[in-house]
C-alpha atoms as a PDB file:
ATOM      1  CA  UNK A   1      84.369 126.018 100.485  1.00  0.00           C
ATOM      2  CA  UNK A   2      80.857 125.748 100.208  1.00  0.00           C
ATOM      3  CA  UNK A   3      78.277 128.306  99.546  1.00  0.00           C
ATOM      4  CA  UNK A   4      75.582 127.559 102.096  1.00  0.00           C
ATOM      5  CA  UNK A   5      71.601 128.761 101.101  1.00  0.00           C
ATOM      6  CA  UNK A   6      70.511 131.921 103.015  1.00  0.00           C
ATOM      7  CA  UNK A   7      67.549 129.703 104.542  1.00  0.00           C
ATOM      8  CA  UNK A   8      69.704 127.607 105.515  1.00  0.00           C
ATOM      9  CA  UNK A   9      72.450 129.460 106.782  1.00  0.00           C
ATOM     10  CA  UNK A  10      69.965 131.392 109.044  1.00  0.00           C
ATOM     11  CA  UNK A  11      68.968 128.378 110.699  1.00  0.00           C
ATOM     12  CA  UNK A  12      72.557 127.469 111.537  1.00  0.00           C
ATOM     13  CA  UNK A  13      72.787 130.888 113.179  1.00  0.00           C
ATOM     14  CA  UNK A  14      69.913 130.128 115.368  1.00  0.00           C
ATOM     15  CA  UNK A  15      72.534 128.046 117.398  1.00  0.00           C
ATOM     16  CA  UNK A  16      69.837 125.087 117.927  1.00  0.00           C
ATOM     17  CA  UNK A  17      69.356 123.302 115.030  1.00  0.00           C
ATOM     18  CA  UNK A  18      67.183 120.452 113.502  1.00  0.00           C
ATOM     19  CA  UNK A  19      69.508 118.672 111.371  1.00  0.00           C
ATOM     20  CA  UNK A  20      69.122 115.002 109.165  1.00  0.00           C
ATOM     21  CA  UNK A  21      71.967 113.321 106.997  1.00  0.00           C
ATOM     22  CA  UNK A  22      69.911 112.103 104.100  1.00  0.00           C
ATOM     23  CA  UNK A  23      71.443 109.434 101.371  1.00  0.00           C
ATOM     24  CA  UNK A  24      70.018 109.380  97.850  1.00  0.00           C
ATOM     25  CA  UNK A  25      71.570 106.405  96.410  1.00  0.00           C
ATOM     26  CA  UNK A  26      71.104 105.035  92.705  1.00  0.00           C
ATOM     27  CA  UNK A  27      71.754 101.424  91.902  1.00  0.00           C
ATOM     28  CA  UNK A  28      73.746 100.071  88.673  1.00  0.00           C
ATOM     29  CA  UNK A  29      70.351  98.874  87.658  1.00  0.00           C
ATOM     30  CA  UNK A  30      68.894 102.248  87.547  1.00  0.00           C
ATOM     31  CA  UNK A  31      66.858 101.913  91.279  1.00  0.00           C
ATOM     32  CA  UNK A  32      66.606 105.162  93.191  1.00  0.00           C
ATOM     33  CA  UNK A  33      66.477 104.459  97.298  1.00  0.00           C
ATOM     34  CA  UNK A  34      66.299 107.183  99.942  1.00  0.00           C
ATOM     35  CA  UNK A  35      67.779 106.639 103.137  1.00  0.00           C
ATOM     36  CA  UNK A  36      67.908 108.888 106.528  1.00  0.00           C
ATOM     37  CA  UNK A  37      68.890 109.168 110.119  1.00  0.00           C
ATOM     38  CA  UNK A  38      65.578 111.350 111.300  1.00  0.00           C
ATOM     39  CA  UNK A  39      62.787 109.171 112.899  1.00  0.00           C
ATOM     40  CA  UNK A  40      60.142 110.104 110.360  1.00  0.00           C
ATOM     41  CA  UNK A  41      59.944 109.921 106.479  1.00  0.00           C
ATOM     42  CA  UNK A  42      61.573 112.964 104.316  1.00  0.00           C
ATOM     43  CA  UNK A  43      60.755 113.771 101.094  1.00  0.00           C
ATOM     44  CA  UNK A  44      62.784 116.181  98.656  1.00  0.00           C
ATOM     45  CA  UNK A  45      63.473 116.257  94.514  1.00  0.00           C
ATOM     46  CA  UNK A  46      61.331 113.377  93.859  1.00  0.00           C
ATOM     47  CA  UNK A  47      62.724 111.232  96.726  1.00  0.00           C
ATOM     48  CA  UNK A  48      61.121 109.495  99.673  1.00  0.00           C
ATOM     49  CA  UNK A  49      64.065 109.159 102.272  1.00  0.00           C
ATOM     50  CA  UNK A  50      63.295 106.314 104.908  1.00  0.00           C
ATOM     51  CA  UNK A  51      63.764 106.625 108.376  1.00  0.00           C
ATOM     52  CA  UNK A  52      65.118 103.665 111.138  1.00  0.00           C
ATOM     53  CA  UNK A  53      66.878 102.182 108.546  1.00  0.00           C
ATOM     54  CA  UNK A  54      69.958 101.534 110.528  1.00  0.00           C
ATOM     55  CA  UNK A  55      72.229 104.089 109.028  1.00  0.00           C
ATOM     56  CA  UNK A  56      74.902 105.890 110.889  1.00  0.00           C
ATOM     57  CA  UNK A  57      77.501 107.855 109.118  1.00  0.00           C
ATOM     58  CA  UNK A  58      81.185 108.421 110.091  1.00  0.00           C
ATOM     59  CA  UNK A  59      82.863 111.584 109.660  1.00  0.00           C
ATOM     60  CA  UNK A  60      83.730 112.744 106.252  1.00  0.00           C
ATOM     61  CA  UNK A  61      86.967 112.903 105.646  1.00  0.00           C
ATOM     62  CA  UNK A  62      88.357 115.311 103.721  1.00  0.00           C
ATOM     63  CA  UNK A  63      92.035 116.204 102.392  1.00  0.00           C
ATOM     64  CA  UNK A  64      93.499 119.390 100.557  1.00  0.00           C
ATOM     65  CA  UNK A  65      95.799 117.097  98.505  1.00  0.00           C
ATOM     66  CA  UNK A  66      93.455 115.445  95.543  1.00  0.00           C
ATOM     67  CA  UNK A  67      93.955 112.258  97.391  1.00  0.00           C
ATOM     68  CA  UNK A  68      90.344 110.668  97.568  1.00  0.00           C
ATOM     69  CA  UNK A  69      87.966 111.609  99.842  1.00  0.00           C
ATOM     70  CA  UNK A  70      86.144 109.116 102.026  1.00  0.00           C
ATOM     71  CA  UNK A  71      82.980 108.407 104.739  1.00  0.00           C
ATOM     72  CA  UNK A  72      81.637 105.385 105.993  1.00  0.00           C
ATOM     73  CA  UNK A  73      77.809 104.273 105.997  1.00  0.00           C
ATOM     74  CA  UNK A  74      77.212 102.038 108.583  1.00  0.00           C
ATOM     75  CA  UNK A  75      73.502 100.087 108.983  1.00  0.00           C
ATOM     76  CA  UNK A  76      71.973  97.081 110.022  1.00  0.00           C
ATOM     77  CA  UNK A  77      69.683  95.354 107.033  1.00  0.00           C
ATOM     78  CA  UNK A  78      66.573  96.740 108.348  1.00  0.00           C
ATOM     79  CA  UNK A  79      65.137  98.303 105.461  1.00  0.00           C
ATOM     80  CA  UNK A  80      63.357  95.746 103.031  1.00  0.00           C
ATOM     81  CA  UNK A  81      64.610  97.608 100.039  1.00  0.00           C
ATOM     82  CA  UNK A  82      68.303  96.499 100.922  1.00  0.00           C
ATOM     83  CA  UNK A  83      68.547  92.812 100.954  1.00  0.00           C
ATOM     84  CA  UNK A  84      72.086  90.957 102.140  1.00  0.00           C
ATOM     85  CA  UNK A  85      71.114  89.081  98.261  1.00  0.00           C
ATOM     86  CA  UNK A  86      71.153  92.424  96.484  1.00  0.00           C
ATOM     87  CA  UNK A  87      74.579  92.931  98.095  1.00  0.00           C
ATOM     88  CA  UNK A  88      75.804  89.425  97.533  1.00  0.00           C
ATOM     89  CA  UNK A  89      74.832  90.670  93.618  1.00  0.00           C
ATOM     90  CA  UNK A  90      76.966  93.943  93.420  1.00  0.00           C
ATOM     91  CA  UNK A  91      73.720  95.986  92.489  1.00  0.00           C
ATOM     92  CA  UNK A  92      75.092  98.323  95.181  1.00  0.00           C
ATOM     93  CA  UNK A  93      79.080  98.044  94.144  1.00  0.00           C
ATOM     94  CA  UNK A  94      79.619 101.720  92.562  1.00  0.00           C
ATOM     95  CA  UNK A  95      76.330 102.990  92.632  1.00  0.00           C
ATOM     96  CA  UNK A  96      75.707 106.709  92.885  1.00  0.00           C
ATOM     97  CA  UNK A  97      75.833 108.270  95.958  1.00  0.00           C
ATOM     98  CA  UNK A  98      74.363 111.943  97.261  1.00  0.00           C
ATOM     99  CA  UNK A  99      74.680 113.203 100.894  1.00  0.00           C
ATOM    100  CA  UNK A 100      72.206 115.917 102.404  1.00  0.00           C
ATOM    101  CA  UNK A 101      72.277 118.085 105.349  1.00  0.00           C
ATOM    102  CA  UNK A 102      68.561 118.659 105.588  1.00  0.00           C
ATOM    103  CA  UNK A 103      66.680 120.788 107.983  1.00  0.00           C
ATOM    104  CA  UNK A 104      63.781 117.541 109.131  1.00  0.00           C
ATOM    105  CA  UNK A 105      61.266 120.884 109.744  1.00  0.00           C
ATOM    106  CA  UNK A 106      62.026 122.558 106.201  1.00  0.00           C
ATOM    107  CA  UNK A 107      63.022 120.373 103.857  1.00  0.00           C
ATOM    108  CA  UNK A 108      64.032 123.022 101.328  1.00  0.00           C
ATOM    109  CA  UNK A 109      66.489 124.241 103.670  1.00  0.00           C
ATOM    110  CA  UNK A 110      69.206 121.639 102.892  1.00  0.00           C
ATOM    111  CA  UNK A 111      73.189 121.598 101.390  1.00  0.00           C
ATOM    112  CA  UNK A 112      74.448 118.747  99.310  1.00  0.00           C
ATOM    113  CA  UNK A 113      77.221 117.909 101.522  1.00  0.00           C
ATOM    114  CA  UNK A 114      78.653 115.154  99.117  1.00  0.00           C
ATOM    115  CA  UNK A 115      78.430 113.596  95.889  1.00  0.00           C
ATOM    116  CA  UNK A 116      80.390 110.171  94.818  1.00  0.00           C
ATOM    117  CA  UNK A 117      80.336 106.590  94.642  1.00  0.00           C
ATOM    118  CA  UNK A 118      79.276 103.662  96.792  1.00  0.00           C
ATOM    119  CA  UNK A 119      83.350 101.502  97.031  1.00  0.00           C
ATOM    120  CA  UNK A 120      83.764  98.861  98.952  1.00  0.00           C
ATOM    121  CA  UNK A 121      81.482  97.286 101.070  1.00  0.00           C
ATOM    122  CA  UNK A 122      81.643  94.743 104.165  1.00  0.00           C
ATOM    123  CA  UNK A 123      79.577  92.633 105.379  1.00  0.00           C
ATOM    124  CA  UNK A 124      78.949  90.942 108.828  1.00  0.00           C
ATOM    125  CA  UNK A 125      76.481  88.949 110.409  1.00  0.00           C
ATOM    126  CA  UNK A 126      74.162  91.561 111.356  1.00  0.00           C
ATOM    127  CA  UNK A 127      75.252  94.318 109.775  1.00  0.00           C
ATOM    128  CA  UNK A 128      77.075  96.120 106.866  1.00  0.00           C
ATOM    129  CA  UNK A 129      79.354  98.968 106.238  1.00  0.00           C
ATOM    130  CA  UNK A 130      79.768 100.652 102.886  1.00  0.00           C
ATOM    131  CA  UNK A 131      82.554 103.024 101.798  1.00  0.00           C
ATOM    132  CA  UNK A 132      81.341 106.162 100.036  1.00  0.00           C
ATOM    133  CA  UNK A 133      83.899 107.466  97.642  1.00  0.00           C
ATOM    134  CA  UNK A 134      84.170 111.225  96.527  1.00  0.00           C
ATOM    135  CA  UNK A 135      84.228 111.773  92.740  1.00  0.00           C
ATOM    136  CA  UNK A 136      88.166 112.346  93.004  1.00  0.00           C
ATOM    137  CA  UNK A 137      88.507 108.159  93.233  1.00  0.00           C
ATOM    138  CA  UNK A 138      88.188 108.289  89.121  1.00  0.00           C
ATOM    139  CA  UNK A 139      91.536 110.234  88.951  1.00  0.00           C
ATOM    140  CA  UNK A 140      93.168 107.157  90.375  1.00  0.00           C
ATOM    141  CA  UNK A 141      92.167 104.996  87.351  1.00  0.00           C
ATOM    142  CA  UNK A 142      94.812 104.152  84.823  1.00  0.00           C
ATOM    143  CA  UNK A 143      94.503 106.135  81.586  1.00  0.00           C
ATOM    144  CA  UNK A 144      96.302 105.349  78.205  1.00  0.00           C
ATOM    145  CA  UNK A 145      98.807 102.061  77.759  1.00  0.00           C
ATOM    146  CA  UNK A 146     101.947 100.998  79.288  1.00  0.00           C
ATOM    147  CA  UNK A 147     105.289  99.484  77.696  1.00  0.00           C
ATOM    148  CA  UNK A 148     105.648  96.318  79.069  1.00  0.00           C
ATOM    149  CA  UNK A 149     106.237  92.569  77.920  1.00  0.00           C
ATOM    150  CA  UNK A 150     102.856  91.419  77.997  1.00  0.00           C
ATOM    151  CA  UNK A 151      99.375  92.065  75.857  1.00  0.00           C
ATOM    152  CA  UNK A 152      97.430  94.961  77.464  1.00  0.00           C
ATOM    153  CA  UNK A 153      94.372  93.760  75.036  1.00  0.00           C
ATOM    154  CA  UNK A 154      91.288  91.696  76.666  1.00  0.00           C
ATOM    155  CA  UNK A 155      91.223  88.111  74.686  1.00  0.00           C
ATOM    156  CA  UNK A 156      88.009  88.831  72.284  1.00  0.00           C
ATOM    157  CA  UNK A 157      87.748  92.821  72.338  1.00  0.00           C
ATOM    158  CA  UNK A 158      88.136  95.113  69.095  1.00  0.00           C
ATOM    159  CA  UNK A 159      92.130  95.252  70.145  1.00  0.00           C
ATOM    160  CA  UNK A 160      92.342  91.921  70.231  1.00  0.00           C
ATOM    161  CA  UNK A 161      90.401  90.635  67.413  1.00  0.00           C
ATOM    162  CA  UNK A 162      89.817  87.273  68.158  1.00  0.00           C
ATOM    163  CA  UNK A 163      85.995  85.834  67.697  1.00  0.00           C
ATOM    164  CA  UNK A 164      85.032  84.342  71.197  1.00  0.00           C
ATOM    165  CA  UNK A 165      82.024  82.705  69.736  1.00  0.00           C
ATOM    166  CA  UNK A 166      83.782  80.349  67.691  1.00  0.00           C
ATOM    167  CA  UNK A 167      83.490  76.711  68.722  1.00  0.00           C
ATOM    168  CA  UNK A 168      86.939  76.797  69.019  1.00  0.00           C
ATOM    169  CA  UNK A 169      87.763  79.110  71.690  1.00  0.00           C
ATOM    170  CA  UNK A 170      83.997  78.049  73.688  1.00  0.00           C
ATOM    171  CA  UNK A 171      82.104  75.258  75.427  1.00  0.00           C
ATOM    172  CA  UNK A 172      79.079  74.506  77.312  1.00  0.00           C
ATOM    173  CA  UNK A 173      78.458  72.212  80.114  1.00  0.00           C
ATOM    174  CA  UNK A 174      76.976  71.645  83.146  1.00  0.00           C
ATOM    175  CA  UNK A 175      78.769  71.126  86.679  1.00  0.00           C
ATOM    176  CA  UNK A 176      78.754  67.229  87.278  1.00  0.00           C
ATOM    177  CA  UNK A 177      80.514  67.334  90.909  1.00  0.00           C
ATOM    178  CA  UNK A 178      81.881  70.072  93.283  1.00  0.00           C
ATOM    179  CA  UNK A 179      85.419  70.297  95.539  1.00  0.00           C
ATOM    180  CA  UNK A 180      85.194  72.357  97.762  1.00  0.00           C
ATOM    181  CA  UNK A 181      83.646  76.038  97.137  1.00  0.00           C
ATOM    182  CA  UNK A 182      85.766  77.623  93.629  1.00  0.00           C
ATOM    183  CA  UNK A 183      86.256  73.979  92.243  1.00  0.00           C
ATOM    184  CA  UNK A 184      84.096  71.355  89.893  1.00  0.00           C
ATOM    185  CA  UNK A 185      84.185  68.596  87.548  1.00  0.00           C
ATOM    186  CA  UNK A 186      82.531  68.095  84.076  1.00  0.00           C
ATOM    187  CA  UNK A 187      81.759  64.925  82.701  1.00  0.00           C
ATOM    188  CA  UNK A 188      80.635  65.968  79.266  1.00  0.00           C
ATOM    189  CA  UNK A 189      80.806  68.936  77.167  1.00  0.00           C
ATOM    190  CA  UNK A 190      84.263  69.839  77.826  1.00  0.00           C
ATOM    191  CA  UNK A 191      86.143  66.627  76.594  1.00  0.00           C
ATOM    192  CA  UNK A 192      87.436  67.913  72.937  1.00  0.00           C
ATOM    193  CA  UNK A 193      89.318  70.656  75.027  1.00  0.00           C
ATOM    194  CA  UNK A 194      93.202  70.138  75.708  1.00  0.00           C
ATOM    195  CA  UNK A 195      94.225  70.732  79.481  1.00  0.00           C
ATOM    196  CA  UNK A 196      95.357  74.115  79.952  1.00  0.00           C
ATOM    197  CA  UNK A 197      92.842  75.601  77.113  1.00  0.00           C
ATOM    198  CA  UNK A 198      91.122  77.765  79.329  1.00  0.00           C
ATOM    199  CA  UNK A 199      93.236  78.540  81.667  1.00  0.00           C
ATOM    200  CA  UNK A 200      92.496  82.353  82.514  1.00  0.00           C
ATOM    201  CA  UNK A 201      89.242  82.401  80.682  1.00  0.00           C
ATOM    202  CA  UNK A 202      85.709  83.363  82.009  1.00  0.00           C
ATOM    203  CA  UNK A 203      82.783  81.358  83.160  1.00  0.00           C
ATOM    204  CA  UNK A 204      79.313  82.042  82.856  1.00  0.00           C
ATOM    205  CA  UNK A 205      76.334  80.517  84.931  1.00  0.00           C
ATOM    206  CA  UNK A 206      73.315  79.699  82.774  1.00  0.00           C
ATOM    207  CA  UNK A 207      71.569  78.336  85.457  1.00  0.00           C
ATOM    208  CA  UNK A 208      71.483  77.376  89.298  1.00  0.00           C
ATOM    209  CA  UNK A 209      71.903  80.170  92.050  1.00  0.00           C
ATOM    210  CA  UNK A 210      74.452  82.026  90.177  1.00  0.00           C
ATOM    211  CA  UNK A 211      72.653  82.162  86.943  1.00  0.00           C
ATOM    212  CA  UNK A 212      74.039  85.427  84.985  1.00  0.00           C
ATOM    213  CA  UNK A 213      77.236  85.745  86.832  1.00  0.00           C
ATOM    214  CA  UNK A 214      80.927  85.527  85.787  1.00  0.00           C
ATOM    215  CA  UNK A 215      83.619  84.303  86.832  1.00  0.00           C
ATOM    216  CA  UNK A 216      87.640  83.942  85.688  1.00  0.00           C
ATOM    217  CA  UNK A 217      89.105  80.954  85.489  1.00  0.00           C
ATOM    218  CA  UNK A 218      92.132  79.787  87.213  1.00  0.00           C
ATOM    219  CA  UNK A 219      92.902  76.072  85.707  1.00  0.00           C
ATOM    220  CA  UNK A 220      91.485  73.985  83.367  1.00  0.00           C
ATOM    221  CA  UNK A 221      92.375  70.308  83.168  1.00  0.00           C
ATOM    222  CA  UNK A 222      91.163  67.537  81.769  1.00  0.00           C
ATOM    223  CA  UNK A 223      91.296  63.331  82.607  1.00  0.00           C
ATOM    224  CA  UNK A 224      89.956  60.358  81.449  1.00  0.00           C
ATOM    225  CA  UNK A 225      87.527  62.477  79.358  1.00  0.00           C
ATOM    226  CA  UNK A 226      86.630  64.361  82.674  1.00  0.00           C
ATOM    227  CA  UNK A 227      87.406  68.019  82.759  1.00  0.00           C
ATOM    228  CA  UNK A 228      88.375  69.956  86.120  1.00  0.00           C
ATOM    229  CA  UNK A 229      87.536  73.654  86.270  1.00  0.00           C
ATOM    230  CA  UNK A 230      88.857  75.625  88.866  1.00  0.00           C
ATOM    231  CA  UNK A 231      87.773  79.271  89.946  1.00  0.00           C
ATOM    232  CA  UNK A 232      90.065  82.292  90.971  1.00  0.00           C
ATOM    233  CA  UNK A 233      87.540  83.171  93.909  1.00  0.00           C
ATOM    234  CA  UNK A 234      84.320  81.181  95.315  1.00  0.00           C
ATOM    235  CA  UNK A 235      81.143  82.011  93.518  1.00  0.00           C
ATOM    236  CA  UNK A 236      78.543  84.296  95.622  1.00  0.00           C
ATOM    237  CA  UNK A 237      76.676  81.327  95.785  1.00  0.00           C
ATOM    238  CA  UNK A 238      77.749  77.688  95.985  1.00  0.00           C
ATOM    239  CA  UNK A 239      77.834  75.243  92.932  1.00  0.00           C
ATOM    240  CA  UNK A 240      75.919  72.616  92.531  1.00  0.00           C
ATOM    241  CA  UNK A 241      75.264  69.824  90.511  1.00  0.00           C
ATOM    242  CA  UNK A 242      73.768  70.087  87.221  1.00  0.00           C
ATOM    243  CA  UNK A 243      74.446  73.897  87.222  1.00  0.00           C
ATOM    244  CA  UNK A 244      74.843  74.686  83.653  1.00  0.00           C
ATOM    245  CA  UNK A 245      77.427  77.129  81.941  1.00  0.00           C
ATOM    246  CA  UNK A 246      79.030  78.300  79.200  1.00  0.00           C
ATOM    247  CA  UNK A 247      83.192  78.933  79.271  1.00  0.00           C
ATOM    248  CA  UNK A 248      85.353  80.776  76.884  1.00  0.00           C
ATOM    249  CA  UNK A 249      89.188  80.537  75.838  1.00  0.00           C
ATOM    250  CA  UNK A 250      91.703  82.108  78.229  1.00  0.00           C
ATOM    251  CA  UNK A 251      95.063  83.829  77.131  1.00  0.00           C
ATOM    252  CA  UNK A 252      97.836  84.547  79.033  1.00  0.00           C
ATOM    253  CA  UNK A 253      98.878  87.573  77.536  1.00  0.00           C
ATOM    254  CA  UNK A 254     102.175  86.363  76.158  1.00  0.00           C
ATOM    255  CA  UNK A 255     103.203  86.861  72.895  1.00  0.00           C
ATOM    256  CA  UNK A 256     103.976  83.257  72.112  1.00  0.00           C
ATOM    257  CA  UNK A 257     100.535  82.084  72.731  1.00  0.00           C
ATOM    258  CA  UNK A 258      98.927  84.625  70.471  1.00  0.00           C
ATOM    259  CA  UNK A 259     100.957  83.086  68.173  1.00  0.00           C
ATOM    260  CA  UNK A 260     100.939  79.543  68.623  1.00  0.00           C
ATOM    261  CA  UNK A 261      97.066  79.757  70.067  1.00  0.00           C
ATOM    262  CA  UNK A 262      95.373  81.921  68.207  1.00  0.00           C
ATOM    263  CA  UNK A 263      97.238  82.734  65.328  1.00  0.00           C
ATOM    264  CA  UNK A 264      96.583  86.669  66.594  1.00  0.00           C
ATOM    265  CA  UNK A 265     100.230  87.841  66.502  1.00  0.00           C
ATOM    266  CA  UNK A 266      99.526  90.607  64.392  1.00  0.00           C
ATOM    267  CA  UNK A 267      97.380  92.179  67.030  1.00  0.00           C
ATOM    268  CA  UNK A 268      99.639  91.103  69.942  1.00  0.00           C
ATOM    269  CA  UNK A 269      99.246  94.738  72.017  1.00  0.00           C
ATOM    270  CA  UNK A 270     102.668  93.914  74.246  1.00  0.00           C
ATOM    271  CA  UNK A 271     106.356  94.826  73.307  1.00  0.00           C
ATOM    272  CA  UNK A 272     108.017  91.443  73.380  1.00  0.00           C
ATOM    273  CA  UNK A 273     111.285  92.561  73.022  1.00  0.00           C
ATOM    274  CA  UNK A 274     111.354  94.887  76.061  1.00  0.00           C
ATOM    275  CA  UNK A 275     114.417  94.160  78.453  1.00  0.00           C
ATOM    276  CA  UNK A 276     113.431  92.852  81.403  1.00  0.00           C
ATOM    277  CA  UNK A 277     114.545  94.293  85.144  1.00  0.00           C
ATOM    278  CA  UNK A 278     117.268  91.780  85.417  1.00  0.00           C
ATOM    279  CA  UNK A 279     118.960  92.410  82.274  1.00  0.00           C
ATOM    280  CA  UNK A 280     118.911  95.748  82.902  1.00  0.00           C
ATOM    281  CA  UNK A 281     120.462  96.053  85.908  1.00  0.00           C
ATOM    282  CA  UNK A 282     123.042  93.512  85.338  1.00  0.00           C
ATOM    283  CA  UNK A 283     126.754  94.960  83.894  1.00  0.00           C
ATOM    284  CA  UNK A 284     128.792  94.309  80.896  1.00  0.00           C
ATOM    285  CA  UNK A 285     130.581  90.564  81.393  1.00  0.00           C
ATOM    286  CA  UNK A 286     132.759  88.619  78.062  1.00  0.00           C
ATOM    287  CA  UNK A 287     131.349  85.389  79.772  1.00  0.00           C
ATOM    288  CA  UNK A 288     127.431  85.062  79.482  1.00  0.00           C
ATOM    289  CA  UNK A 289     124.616  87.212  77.110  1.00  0.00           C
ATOM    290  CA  UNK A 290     125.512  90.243  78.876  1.00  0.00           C
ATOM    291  CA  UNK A 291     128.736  91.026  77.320  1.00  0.00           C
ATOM    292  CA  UNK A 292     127.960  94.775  76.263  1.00  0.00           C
ATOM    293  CA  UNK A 293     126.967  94.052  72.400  1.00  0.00           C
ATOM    294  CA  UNK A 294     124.024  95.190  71.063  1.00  0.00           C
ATOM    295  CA  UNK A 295     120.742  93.731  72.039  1.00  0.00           C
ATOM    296  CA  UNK A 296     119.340  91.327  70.884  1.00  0.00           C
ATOM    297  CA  UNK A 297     115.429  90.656  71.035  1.00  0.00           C
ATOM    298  CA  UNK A 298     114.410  88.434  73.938  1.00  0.00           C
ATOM    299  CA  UNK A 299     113.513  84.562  72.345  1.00  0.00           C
ATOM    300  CA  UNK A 300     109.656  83.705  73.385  1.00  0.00           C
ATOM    301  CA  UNK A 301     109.222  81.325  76.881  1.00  0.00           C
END
């Protein structure tokens, strides 16, 4: 329950009201941008809030049961300070969001309705519409480890141990050819790599349109000297030719290529001998593995 300001409340009493949703929202890169649905400019704590920007909020929805709270912003990209680019970026993926009640005729008469986090956001051809999260979202996170078969460490972090900048696990090129919009070919750079090397590794544009992005990996091969690189999504912006990047080792998580890869095992951060589902479930039988002795640890695949 909210505690509403005596100012305030005393204009709600009045029965006709003057009322303005106001958004202060805060970029990843630190930008502060004021948005709201009144026809003329507000201005409150240091904030200039712009009007006709094309906003329109949904109703906030709100449950008793810690499940995460949720209201849609709605807006065409009217305002010059929100560009479809900036969006196409992620500067606005989990910025910081604050919704106002705000009396347009006294400004100081206002109630912070909501505070959270701009989640996911779709775009159209005309218009956008961006999911503001409450602060309970970060209770849905995964917190500490789980037992399971494979490595819960990311290839190169202080878990893992592994030095990423080592010529062996990284290479440099530049894009000689594109298929299609996730996939390209390199004609040099890449050639002293094996097929398969970096396989679930990263990407990263050094220049072209995508210059300072990421991007994972899904298959690496190489023919004929000629290496094939293909992406898990599209890039925000198409490759082209003579985009340059660097690209680092992938791993797989399993214990047997921490092993035979990287010669890492004694960080491996899985439990290789973990039963799977199947053996668990299955019942005692004299005539295969499962004959109710003692188990065994499971051989590396």
């Amino acid at each position: 329950m909210k505690t509403l300001p005596a100012g305030f409340q005393a204009h709600l009493d009045e029965g006709t009201t003057t009322l303005a949703w106001c958004w202060r929202l805060q970029r990843r890169d630190g930008a502060v941008f004021g948005f709201t649905d009144h026809d003329q400019m507000l201005a409150f704590a240091g904030t200039s809030f712009e009007p006709e920007t094309g906003f329109a909020a949904s109703e906030i929805r709100s449950l008793g049961d810690l499940s995460v709270d949720a209201q849609d912003v709605q807006g065409a990209l009217r305002s010059d300070r929100i560009t479809e680019t900036d969006i196409a970026d992620g500067l606005w993926d989990n910025g910081a969001v604050e919704v106002w009640l705000v009396n347009w005729q006294a400004v100081n008469q206002r109630v912070l309705m909501r505070r959270g986090s701009i989640g996911e956001i779709r775009r159209g051809r005309h218009a956008f519409t961006a999911e503001v999260r409450a602060l309970a979202h970060l209770l849905n996170q995964p917190v500490g480890r789980t037992f399971q078969y494979f490595c819960d460490a990311t290839l190169g972090d202080a878990r893992c141990g592994v030095n990423l900048t080592s010529a062996l696990y990284r290479g440099t090129g530049a894009a000689t050819a594109t298929i299609g919009d996730r996939r390209f070919t390199v004609a040099t750079g890449l050639g002293a790599f094996a097929s398969g090397w970096f396989d679930f590794g990263v990407v990263e544009w050094i220049s072209g349109a995508n210059a300072g992005r990421r991007a994972e990996v899904a298959g690496h091969t190489l023919a004929s000297g000629t290496a094939t690189i293909t992406l898990i999504e599209a890039p925000v912006r198409p490759i082209a030719p003579g985009d340059a990047f660097s690209i680092t080792a992938g791993c797989d998580k399993r214990h047997a290529s921490c092993r035979d890869r990287f010669g890492n095992v004694i960080n491996f951060r899985g439990f290789p001998s973990i039963p799977g589902d199947d053996l668990v479930t299955r019942y005692p039988n004299e005539t295969d593995a499962n004959s109710g002795a003692p188990l065994r640890p499971l051989a590396d695949g």
